[in-house]
Protein backbone atom coordinates (compact mmCIF):
# COMPACT_ATOMS: atom_id res chain seq x y z
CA UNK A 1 79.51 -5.51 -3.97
CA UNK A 2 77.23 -2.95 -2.41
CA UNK A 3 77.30 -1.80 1.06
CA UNK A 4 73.29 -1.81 0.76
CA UNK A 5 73.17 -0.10 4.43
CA UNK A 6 74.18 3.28 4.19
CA UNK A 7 72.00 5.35 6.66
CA UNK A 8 73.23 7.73 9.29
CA UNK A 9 73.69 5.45 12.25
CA UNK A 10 76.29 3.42 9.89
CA UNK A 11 77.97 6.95 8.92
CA UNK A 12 81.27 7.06 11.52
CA UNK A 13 83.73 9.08 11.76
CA UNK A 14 87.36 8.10 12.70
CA UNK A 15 89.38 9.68 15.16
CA UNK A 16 91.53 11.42 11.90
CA UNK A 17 88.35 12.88 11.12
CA UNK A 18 87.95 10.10 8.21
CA UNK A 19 84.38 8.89 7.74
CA UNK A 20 83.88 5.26 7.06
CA UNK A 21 80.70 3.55 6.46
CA UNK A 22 79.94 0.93 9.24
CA UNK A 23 79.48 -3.17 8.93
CA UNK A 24 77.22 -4.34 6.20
CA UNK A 25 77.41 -8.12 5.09
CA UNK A 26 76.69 -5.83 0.94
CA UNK A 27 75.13 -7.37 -1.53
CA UNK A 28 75.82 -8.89 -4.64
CA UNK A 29 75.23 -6.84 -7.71
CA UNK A 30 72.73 -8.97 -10.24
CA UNK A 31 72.55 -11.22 -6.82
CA UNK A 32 69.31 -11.74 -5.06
CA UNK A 33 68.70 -9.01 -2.80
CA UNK A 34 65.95 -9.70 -0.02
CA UNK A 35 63.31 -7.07 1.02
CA UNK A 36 64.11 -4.44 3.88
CA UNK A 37 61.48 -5.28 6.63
CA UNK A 38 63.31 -4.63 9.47
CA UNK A 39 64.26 -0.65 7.91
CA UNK A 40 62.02 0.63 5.45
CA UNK A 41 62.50 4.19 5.59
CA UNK A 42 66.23 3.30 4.35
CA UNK A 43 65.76 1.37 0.89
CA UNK A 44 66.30 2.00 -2.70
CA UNK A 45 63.19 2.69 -5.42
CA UNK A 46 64.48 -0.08 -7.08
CA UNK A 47 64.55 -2.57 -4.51
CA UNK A 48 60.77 -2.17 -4.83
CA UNK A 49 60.34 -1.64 -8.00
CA UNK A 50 63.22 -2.48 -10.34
CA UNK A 51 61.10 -2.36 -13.56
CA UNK A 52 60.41 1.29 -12.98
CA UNK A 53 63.56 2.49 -11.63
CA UNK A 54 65.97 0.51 -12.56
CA UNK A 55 68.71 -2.32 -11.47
CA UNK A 56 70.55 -2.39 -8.39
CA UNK A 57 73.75 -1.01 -8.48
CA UNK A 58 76.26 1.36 -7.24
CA UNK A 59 73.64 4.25 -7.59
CA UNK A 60 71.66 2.17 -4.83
CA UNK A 61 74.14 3.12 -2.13
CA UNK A 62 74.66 6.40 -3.65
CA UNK A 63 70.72 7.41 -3.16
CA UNK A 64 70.92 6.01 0.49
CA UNK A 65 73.87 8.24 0.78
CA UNK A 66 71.40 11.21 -0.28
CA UNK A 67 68.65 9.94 2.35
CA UNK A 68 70.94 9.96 4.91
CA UNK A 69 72.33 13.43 4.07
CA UNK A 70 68.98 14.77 3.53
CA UNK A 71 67.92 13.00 7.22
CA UNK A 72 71.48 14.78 8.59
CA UNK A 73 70.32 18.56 7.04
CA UNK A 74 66.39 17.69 8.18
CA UNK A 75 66.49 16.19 11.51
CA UNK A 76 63.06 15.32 12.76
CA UNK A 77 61.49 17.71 10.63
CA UNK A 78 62.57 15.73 7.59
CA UNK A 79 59.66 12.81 8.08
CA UNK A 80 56.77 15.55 7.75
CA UNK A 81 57.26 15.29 4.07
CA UNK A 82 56.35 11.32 4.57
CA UNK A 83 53.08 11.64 5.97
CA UNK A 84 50.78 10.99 2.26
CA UNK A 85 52.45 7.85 2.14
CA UNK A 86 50.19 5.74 4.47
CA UNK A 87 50.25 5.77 8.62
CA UNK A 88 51.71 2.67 9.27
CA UNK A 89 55.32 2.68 9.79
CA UNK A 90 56.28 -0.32 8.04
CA UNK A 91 54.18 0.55 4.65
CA UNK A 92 54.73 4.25 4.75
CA UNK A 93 57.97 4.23 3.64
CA UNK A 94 58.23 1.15 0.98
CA UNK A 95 54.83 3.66 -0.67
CA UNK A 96 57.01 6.63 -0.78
CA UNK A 97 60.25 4.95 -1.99
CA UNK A 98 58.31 3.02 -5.10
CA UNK A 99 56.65 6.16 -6.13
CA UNK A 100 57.75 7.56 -8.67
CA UNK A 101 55.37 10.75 -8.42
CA UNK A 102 56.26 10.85 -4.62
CA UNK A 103 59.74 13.27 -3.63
CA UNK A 104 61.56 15.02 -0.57
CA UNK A 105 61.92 19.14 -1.42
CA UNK A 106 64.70 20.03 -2.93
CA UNK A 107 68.06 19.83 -0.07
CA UNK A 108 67.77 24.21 -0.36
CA UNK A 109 63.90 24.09 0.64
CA UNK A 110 65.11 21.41 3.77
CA UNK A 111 67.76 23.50 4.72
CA UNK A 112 67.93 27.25 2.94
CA UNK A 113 71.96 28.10 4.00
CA UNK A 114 74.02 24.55 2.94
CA UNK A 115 76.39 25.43 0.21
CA UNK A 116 74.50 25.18 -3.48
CA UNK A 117 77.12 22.86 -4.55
CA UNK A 118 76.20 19.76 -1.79
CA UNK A 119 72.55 21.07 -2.50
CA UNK A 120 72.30 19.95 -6.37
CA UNK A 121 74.79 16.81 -4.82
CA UNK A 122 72.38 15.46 -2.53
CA UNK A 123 69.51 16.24 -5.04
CA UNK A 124 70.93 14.55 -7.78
CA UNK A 125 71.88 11.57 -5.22
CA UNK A 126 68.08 11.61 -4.17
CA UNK A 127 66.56 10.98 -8.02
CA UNK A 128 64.47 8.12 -7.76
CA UNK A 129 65.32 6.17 -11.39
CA UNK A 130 69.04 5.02 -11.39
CA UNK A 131 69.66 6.42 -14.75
CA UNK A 132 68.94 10.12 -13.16
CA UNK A 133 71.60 9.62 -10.06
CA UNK A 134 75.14 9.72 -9.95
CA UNK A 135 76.63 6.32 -11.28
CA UNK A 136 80.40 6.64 -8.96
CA UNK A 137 80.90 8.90 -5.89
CA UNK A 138 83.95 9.89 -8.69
CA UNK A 139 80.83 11.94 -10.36
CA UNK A 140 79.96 13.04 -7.15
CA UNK A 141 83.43 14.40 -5.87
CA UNK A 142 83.63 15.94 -9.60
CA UNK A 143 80.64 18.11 -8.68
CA UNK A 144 81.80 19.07 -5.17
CA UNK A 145 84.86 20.04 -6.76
CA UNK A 146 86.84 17.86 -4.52
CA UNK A 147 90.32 16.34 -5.60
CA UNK A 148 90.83 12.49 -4.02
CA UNK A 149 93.68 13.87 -1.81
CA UNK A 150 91.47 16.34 -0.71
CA UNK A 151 89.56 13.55 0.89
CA UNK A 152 91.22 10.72 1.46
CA UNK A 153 95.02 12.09 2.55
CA UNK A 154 97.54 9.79 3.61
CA UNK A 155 97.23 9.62 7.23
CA UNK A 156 100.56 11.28 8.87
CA UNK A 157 101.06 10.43 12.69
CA UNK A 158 100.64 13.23 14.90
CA UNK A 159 104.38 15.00 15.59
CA UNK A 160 105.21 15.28 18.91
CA UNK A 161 107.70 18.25 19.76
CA UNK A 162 110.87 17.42 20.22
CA UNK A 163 112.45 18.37 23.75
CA UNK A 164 115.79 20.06 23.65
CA UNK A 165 118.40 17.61 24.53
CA UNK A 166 118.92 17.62 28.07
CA UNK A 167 121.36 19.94 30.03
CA UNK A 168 122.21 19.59 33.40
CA UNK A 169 123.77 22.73 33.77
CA UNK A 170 120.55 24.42 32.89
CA UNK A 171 118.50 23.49 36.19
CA UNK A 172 117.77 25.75 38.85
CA UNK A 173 116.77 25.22 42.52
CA UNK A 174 115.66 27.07 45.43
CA UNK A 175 117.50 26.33 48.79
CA UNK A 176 115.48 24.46 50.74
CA UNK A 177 115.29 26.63 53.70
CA UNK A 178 113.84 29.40 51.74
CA UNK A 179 110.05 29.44 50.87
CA UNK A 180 109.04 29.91 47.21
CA UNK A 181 108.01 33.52 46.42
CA UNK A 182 110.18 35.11 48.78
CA UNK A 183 111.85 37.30 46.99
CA UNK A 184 115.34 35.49 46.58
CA UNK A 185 116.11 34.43 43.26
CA UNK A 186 116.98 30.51 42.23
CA UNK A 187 120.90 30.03 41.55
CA UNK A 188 121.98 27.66 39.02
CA UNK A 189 123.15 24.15 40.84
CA UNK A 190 127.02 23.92 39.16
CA UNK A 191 127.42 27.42 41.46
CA UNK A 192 126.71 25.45 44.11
């Protein structure tokens, strides 16, 4: 199955500081997949053309994956690039997505100071014919130079400090009659 969502507003992160993708009901790879209407700027090439680019597969959610990274390192700025694709806002984006002739600057030229390494990652992600992308997000943590534990460690509850064991012995008061910070010092309660 495919997630066949990913875009930033289904990117979460967890409390652990785990990011999880958010609800999709996937789709079936070599299943029928229907058109994206409702979200056009977040679709695969070969969604719209799979003759050109390719066949649906795990390289679909992997160039979504590099459209939302590329949105996350562009902000706004990011849909200039869009703008000889057509004005309106439902075609604009199925144009530039089933062009083949038609890409975003390379992630360096969107943002100059990201690391080169997640710069040739979400470039590679972003390569409009399947057979140029990453096939596994294994190819993609091999390039980022990232070791599974690195990203996915078992979760360890949080350790609380453990309080010495109680000692009653230990306590100090101030008599009563005397107002704090006047000088006289507390006496331990077994000297009475």
């Amino acid at each position: 199955r495919l997630h066949g969502d990913v875009k930033p507003a289904q990117i979460l992160m967890t409390g652990d500081d785990r990011v999880k993708l958010g609800f999709s009901p996937g789709f079936r790879i070599g299943g029928t997949v229907p058109p994206r209407t409702e979200d056009p700027k977040h679709q695969v090439p070969e969604l719209i053309k799979p003759d050109v680019f390719g066949e649906l597969g795990p390289a679909s959610d992997l160039y979504m994956l590099g459209f939302a990274l590329a949105e996350m390192i562009g902000g706004p700025d990011l849909d200039r690039h869009f703008e000889g694709a057509g004005h309106d806002p439902q075609l604009k984006f199925t144009r530039w997505h089933g062009d083949p002739n038609r890409t975003l600057p390379s992630a360096r030229e969107i943002r100059p100071n990201i690391p080169a390494d997640l710069a040739a990652v979400i470039d590679k992600l972003l390569e409009k014919h399947v057979a140029n992308r990453y096939q596994s997000t294994e190819e993609v943590l091999q390039d980022l130079e990232i070791l599974p534990d690195e990203v996915l460690p078992d979760p360890q509850p949080p350790q609380e400090p453990t309080p010495p064991p109680f000692n009653p012995h230990q306590l100090q008061a101030i008599d009563a009659d005397k107002t704090p910070g006047s000088g006289r010092k507390p006496r331990n309660l077994k000297e009475g």
